[in-house]
C-alpha atoms as a PDB file:
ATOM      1  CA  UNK A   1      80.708 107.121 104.960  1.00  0.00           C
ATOM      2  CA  UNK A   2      79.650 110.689 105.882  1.00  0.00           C
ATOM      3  CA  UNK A   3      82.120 113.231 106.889  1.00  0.00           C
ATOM      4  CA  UNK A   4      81.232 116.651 107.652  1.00  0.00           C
ATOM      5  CA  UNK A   5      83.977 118.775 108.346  1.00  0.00           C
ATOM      6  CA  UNK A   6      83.691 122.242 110.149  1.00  0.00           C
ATOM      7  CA  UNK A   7      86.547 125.105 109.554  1.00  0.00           C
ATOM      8  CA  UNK A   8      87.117 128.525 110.128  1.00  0.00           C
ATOM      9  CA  UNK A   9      87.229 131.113 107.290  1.00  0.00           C
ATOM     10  CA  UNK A  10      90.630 132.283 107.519  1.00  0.00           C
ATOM     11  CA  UNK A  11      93.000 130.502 105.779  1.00  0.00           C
ATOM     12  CA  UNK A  12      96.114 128.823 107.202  1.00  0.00           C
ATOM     13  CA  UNK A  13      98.756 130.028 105.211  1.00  0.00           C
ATOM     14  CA  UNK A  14     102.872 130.442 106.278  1.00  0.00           C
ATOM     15  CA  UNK A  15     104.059 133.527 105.097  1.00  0.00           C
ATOM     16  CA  UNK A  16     108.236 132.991 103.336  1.00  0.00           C
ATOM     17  CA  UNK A  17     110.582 135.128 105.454  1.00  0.00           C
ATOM     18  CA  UNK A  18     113.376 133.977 104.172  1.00  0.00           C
ATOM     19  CA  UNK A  19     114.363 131.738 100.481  1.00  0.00           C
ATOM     20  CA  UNK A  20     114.548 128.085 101.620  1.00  0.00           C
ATOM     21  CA  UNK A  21     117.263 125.713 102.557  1.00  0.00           C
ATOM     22  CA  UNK A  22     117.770 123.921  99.289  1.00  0.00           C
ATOM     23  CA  UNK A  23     118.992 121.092 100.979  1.00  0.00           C
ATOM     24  CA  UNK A  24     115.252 120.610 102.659  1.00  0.00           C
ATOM     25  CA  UNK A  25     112.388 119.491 101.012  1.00  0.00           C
ATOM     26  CA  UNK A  26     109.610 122.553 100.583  1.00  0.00           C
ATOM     27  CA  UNK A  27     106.103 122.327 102.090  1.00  0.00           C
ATOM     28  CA  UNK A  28     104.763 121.831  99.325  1.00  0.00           C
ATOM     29  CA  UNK A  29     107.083 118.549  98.526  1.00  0.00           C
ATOM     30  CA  UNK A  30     106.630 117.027 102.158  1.00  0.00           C
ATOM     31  CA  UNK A  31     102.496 117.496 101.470  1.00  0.00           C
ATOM     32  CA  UNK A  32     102.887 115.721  98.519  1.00  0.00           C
ATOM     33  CA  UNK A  33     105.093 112.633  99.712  1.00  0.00           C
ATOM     34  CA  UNK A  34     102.681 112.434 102.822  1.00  0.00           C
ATOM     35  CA  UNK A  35      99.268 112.393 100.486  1.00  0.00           C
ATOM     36  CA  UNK A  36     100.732 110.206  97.852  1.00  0.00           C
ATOM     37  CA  UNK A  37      98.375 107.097  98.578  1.00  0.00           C
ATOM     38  CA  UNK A  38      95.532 109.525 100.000  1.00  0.00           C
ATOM     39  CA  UNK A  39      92.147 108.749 100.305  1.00  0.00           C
ATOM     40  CA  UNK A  40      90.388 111.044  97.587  1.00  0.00           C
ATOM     41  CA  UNK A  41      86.957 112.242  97.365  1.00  0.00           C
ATOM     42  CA  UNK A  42      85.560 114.241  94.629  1.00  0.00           C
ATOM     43  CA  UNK A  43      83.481 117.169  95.787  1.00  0.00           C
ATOM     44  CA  UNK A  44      80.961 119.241  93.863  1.00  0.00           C
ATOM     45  CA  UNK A  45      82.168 122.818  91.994  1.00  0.00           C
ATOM     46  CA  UNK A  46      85.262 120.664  90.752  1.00  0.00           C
ATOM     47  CA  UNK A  47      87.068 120.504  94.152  1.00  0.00           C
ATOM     48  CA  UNK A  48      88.648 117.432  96.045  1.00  0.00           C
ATOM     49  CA  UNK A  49      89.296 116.272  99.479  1.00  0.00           C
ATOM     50  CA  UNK A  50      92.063 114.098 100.426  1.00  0.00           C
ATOM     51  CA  UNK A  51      92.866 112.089 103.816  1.00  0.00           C
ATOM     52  CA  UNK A  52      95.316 109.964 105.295  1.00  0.00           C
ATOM     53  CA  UNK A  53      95.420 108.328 108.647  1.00  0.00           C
ATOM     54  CA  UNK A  54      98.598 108.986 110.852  1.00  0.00           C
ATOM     55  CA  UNK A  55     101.474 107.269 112.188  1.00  0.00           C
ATOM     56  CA  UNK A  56      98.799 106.516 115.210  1.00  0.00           C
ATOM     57  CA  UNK A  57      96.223 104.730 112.968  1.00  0.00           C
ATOM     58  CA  UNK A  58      92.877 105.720 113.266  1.00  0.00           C
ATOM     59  CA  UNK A  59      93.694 108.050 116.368  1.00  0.00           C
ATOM     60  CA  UNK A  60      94.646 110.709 114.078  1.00  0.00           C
ATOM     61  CA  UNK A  61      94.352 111.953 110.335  1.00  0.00           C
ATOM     62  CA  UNK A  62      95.277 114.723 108.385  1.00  0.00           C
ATOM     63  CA  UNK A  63      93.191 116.377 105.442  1.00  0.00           C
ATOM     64  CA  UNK A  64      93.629 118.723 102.357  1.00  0.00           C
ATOM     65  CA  UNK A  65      90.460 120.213 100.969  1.00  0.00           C
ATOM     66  CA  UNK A  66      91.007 121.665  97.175  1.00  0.00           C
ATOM     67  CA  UNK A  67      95.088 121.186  97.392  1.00  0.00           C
ATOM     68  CA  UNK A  68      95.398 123.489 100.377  1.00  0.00           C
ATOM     69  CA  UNK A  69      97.388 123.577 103.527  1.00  0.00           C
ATOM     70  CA  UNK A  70      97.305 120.001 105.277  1.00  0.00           C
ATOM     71  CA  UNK A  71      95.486 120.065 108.785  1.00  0.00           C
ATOM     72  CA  UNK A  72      95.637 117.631 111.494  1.00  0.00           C
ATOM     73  CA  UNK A  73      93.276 116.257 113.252  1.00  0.00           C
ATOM     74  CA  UNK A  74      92.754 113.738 116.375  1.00  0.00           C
ATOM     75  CA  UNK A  75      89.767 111.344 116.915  1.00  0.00           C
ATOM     76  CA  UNK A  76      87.228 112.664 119.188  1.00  0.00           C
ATOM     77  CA  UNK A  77      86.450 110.091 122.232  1.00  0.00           C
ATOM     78  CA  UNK A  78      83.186 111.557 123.519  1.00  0.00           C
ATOM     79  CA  UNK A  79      81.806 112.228 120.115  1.00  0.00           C
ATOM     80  CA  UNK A  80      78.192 110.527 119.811  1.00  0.00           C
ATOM     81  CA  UNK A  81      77.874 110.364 115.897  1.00  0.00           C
ATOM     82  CA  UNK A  82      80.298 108.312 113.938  1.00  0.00           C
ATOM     83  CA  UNK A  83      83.721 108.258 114.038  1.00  0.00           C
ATOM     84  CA  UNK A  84      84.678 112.111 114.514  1.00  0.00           C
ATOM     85  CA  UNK A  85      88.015 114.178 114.322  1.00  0.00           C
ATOM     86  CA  UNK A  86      88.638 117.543 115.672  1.00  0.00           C
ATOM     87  CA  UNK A  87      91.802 120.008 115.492  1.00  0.00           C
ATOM     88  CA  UNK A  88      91.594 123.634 116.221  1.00  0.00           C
ATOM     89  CA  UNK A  89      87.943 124.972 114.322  1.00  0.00           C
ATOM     90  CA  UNK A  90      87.939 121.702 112.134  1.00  0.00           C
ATOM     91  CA  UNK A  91      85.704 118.883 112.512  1.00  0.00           C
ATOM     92  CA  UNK A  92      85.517 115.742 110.428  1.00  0.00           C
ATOM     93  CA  UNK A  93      82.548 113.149 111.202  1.00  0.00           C
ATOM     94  CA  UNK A  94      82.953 109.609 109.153  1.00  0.00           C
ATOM     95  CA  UNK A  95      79.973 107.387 108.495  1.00  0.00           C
ATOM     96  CA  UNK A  96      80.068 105.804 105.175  1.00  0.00           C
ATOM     97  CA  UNK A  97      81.643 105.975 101.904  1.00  0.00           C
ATOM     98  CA  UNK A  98      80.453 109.602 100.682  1.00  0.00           C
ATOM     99  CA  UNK A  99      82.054 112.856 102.475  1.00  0.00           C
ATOM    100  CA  UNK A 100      80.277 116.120 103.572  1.00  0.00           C
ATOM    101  CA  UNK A 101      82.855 119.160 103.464  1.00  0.00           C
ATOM    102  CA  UNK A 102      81.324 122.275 105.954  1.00  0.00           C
ATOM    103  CA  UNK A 103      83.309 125.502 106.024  1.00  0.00           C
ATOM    104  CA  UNK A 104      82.652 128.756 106.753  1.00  0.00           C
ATOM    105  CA  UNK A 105      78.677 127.747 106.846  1.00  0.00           C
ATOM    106  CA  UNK A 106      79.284 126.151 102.998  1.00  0.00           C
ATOM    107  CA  UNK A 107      78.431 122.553 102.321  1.00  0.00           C
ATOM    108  CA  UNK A 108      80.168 120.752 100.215  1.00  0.00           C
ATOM    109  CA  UNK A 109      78.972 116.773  99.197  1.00  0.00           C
ATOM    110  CA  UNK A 110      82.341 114.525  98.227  1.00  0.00           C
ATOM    111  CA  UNK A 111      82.332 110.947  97.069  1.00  0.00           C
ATOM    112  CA  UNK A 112      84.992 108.812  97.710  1.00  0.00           C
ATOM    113  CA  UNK A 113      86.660 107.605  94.594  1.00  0.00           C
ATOM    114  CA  UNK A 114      88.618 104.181  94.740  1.00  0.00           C
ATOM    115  CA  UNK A 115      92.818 104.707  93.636  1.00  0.00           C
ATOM    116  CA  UNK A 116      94.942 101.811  92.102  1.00  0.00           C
ATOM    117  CA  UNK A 117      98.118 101.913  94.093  1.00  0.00           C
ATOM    118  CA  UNK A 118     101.566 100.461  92.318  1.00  0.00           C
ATOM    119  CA  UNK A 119     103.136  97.439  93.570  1.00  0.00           C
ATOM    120  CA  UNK A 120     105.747  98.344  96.315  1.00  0.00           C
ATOM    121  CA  UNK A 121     109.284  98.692  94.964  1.00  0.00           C
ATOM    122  CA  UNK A 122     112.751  97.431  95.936  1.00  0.00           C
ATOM    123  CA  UNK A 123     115.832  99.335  95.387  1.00  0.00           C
ATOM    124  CA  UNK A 124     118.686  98.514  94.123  1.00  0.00           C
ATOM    125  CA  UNK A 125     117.020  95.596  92.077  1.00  0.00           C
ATOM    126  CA  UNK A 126     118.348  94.277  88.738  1.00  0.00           C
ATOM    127  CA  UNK A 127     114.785  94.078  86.953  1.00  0.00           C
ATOM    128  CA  UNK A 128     111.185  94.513  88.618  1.00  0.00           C
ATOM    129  CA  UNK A 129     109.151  92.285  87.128  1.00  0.00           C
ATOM    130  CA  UNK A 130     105.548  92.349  86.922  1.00  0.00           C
ATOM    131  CA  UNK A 131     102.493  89.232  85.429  1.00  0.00           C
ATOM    132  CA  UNK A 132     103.452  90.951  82.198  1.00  0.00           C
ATOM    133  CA  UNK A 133     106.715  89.464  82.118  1.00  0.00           C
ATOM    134  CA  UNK A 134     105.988  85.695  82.408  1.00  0.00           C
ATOM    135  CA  UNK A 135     107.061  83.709  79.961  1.00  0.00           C
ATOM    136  CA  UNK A 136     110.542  86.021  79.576  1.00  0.00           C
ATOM    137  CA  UNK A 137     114.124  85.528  79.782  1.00  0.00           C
ATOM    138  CA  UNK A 138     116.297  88.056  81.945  1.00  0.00           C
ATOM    139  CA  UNK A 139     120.444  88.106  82.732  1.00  0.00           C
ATOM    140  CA  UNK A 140     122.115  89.221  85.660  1.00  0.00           C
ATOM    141  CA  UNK A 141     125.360  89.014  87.674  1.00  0.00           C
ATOM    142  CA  UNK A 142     125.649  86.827  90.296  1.00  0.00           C
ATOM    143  CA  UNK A 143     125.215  88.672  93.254  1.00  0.00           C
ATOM    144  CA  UNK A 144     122.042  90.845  91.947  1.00  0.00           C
ATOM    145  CA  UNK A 145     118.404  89.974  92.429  1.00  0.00           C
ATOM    146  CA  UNK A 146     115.036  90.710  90.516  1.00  0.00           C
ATOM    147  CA  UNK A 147     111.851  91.640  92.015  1.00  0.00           C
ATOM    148  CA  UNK A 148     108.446  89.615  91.307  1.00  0.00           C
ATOM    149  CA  UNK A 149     105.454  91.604  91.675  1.00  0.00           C
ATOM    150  CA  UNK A 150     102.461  89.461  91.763  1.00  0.00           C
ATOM    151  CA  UNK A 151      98.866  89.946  92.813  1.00  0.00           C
ATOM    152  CA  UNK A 152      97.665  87.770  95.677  1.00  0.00           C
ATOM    153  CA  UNK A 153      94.842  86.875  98.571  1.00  0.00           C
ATOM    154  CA  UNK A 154      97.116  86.517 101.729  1.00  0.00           C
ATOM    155  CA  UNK A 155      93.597  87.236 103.336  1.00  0.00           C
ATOM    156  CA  UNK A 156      92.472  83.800 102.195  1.00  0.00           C
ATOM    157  CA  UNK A 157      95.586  81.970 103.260  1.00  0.00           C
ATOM    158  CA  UNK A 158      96.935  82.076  99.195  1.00  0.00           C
ATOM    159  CA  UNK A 159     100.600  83.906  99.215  1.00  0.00           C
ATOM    160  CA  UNK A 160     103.081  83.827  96.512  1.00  0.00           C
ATOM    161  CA  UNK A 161     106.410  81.697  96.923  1.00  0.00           C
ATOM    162  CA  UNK A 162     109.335  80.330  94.759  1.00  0.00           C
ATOM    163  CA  UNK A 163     108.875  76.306  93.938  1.00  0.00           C
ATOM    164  CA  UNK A 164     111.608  74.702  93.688  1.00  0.00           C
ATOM    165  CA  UNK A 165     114.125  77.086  93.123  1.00  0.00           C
ATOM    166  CA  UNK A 166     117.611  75.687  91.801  1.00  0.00           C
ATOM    167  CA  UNK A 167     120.221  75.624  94.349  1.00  0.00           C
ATOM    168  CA  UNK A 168     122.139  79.175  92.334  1.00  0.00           C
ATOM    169  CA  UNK A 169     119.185  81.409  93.976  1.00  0.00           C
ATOM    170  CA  UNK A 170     117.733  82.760  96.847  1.00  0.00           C
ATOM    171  CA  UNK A 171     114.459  83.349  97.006  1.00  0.00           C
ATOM    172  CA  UNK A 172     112.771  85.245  99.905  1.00  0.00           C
ATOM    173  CA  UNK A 173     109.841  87.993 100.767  1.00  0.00           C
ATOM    174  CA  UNK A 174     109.923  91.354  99.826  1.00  0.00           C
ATOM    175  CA  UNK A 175     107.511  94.099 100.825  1.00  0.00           C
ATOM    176  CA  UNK A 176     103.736  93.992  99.976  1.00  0.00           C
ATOM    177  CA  UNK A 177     100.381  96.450 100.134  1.00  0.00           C
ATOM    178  CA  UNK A 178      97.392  97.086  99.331  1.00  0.00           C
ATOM    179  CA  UNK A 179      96.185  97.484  95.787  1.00  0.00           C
ATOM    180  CA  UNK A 180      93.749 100.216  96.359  1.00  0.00           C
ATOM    181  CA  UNK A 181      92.901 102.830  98.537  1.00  0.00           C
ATOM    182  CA  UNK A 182      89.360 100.943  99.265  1.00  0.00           C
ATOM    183  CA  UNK A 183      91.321  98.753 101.126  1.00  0.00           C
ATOM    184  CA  UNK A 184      92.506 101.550 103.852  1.00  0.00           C
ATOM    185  CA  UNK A 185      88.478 102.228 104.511  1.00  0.00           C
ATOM    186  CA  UNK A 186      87.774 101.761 108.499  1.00  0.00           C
ATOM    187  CA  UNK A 187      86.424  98.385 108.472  1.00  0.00           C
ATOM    188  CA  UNK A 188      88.038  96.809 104.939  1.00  0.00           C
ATOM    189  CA  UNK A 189      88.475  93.307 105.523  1.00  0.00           C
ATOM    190  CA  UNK A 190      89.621  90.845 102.684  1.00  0.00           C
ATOM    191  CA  UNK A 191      90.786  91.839  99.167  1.00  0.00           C
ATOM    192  CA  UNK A 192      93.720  91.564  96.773  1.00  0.00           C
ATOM    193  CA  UNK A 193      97.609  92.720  98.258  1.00  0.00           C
ATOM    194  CA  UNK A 194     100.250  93.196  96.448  1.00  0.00           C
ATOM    195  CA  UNK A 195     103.023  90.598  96.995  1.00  0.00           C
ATOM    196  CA  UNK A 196     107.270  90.962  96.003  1.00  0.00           C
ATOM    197  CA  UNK A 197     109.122  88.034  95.819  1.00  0.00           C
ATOM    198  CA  UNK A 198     113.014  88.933  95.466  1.00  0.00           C
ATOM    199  CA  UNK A 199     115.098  86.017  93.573  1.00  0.00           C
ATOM    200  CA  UNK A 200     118.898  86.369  94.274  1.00  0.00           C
ATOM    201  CA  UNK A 201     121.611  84.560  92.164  1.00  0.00           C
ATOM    202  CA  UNK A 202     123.899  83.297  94.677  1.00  0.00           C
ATOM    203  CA  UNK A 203     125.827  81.714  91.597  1.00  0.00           C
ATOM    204  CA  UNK A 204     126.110  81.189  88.306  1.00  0.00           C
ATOM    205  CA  UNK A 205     123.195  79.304  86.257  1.00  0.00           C
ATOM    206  CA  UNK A 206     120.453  79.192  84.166  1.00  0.00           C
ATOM    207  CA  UNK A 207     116.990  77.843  83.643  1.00  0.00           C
ATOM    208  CA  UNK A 208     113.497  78.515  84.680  1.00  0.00           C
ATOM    209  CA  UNK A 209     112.556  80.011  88.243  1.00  0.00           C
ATOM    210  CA  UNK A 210     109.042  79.134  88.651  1.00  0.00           C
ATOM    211  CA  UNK A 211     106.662  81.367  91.593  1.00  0.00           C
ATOM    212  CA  UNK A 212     103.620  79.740  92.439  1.00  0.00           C
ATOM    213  CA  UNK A 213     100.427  80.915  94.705  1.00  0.00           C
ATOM    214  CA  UNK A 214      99.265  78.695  96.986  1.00  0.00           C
ATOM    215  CA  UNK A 215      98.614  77.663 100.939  1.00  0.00           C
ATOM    216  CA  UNK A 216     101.467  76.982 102.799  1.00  0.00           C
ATOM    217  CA  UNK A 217      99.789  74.428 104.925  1.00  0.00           C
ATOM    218  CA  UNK A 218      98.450  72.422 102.307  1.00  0.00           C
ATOM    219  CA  UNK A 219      99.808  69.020 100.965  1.00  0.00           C
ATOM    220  CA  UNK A 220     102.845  69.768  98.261  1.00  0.00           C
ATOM    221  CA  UNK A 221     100.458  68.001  96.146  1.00  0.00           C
ATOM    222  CA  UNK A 222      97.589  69.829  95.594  1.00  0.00           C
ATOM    223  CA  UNK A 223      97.576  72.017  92.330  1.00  0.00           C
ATOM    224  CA  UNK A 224      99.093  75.685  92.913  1.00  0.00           C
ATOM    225  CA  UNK A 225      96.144  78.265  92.481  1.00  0.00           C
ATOM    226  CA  UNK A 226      98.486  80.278  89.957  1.00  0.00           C
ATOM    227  CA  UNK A 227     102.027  80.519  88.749  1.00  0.00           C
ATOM    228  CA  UNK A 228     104.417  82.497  87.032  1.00  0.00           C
ATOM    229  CA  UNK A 229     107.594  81.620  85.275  1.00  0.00           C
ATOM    230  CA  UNK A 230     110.444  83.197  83.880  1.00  0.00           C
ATOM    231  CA  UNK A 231     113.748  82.239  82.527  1.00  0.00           C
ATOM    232  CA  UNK A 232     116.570  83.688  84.635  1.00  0.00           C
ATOM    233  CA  UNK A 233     120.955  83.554  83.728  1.00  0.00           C
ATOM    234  CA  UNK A 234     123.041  84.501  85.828  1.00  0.00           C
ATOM    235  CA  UNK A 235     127.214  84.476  85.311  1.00  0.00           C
END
């Protein structure tokens, strides 16, 4: 993936007229919050690129070269090369997995560089429990859950599911994601995602709650891919 991106020399920069609202998050925090699971690139003389795509998908992204101001920019329809964004003096041209940064008549090569992302969380959860913690014990009340966060190929039909469960639980799905940024390229397909299985104690009991990874449409019988077991009391 090339992208070359085109911007004028003066910088975009919001002058403070006036001491914030402390009850409203600063630029600065809302940039960070939006470019948390960004797409980074590392660019020669120690600088950095990062990109996310907007609420519109692919119709519209938004960039920060070197931590500077965010810009947005919307996909170009006529463009002939690529896939190619534009927004005011800015233009971004993707082909590839590498980046080409052009500013004020500067070039700048950038290589992507692939991010692990942390399994989504739940709140108000009694534990979060990760493969790390198979094998342990855990109490709760009745009336709290745990999380299960367990790597899995829903892309090859293999998804994570309680087996079993005694009749004091509730099992059901919880949010999931991607496990990388590689997986939000333009034309990912397949991979790992990140799967949450939340485990409810509708009453009081104890013994083993056992999570196993497997397709849904197959015959009961056939072997689970994977499991993971933990002892769970709750009273």
């Amino acid at each position: 993936m090339k992208i070359f991106l085109t911007a004028a020399a003066a910088g975009l920069g919001l002058a403070a007229c006036a001491q914030p609202d402390p009850a409203k998050p600063t630029l600065d925090e809302v940039a960070a919050s939006e470019f948390a699971n960004a797409l980074n690139y590392e660019c020669g003389g120690g600088k950095s690129l990062d990109l996310v795509y907007g609420v519109e998908g692919m119709q519209a992204v938004k960039i920060r070269f070197d931590g500077g101001a965010p810009q947005a920019l919307a996909i170009d329809p006529d463009a002939q090369d690529g896939i190619t964004y534009k927004g005011g003096d800015v233009t971004l041209l993707m082909d590839g997995a590498d980046v080409t940064y052009t500013a004020a008549g500067a070039t700048t090569e950038c290589k992507f560089m692939i991010k692990s992302l942390p399994a989504p969380t739940v709140e108000g959860v009694a534990h979060a429990l990760t493969e790390l913690d198979a094998g342990k014990s855990f109490e709760i009340k009745v009336g709290q859950t745990i999380s299960v966060a367990l790597v899995g190929v829903p892309t090859a039909g293999y998804v994570w599911a309680a087996s079993s469960p005694p009749d004091w639980v509730k099992a059901s799905d919880g949010p999931g994601g991607a496990t990388s940024t590689a997986q939000m390229l333009p034309g990912f397909a397949g991979g790992n995602h990140w799967e949450v299985i939340i485990i409810e104690a509708v009453a009081a009991g104890e013994g083993a709650i056992v999570l196993a990874q497997r397709r849904p449409w197959e015959d009961a019988t056939e072997p689970a891919a994977d499991t993971f077991t933990f002892t769970l009391k709750a009273s």
